[in-house]
Protein backbone atom coordinates (compact mmCIF):
# COMPACT_ATOMS: atom_id res chain seq x y z
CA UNK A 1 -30.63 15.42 0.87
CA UNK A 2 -32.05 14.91 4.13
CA UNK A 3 -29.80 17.68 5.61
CA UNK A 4 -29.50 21.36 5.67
CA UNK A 5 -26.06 22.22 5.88
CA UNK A 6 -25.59 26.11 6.24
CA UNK A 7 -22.20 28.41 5.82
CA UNK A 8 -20.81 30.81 8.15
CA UNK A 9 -17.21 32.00 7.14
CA UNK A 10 -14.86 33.50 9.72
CA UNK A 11 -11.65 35.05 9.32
CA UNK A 12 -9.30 31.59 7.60
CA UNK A 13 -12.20 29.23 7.22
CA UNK A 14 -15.91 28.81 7.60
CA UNK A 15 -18.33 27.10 10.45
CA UNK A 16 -20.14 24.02 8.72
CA UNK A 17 -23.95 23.50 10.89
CA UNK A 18 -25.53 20.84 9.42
CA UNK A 19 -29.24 20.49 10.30
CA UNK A 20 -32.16 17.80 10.14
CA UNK A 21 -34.17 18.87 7.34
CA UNK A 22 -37.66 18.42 8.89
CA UNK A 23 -36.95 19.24 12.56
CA UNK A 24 -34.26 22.01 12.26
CA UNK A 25 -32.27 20.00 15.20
CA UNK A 26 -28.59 20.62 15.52
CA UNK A 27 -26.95 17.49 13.85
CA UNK A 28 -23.25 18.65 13.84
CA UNK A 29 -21.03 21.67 13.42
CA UNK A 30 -17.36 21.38 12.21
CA UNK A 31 -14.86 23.54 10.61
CA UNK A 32 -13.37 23.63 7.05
CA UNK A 33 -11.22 25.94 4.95
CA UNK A 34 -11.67 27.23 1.94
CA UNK A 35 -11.25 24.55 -0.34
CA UNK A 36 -13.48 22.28 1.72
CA UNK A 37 -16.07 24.66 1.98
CA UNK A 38 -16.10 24.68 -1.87
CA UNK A 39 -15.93 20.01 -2.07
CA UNK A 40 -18.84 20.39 0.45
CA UNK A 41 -20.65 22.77 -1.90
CA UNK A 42 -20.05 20.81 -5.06
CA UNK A 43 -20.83 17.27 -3.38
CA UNK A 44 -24.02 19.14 -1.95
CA UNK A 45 -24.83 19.82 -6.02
CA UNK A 46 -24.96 16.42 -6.70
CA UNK A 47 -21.69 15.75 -8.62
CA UNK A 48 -19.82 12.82 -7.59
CA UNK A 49 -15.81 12.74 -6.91
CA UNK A 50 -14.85 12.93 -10.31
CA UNK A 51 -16.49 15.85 -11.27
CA UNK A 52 -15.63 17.54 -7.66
CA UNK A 53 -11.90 17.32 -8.83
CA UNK A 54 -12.43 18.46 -12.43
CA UNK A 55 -14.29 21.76 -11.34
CA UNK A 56 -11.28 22.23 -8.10
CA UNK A 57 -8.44 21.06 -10.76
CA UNK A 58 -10.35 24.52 -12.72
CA UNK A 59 -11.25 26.39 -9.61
CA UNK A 60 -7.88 26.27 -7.77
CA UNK A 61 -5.46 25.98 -11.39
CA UNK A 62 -3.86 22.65 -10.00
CA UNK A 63 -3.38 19.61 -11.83
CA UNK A 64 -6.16 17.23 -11.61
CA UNK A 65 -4.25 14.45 -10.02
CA UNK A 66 -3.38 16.62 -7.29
CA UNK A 67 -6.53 16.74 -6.37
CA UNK A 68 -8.02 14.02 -6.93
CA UNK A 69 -6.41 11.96 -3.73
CA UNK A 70 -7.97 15.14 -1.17
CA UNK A 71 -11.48 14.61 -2.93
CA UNK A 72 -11.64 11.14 -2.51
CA UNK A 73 -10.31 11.73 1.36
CA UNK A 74 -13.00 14.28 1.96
CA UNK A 75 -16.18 11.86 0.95
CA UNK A 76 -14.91 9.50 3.01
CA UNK A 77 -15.00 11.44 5.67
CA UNK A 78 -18.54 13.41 5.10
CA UNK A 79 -19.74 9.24 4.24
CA UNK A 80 -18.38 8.40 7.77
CA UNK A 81 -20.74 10.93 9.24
CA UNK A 82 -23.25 9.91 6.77
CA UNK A 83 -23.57 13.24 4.78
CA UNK A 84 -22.62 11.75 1.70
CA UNK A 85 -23.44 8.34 0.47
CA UNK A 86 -20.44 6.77 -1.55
């Protein structure tokens, strides 16, 4: 990954900095809750939307096709601001 992404939480979510790997340089800071803090961690592990759902279907007790739809939403959005590649 060419990115450092780092984790703050606050009170009902968590401050997302993501940072260039070799310079340190701010690349962009956004919010997420608790249940995109834990996509972002699992996409950061390598595992592709599939296996993102299976572990939140696990994580959060919800049936897998309810999840499945937000997971797929998410990596667009982290592949429009090219921190995922799908």
């Amino acid at each position: 990954m060419k990115y450092r992404i780092e984790t703050a939480p606050l009170i009902d979510y968590y401050v997302i900095v993501v940072k260039n790997m070799e310079t340190g340089e701010l690349i962009e800071a956004f919010t997420l809750n608790e249940s995109g803090k834990d996509m972002l961690s699992l996409f950061c592990q390598g595992m592709d939307a599939n296996a993102v759902a299976e572990q939140l279907s696990e994580m959060y007790d919800v049936p897998i096709e309810q999840v499945s739809k937000d997971v797929v939403e998410f990596a667009k959005r982290l592949n429009k601001k090219s921190l995922l590649e799908i």
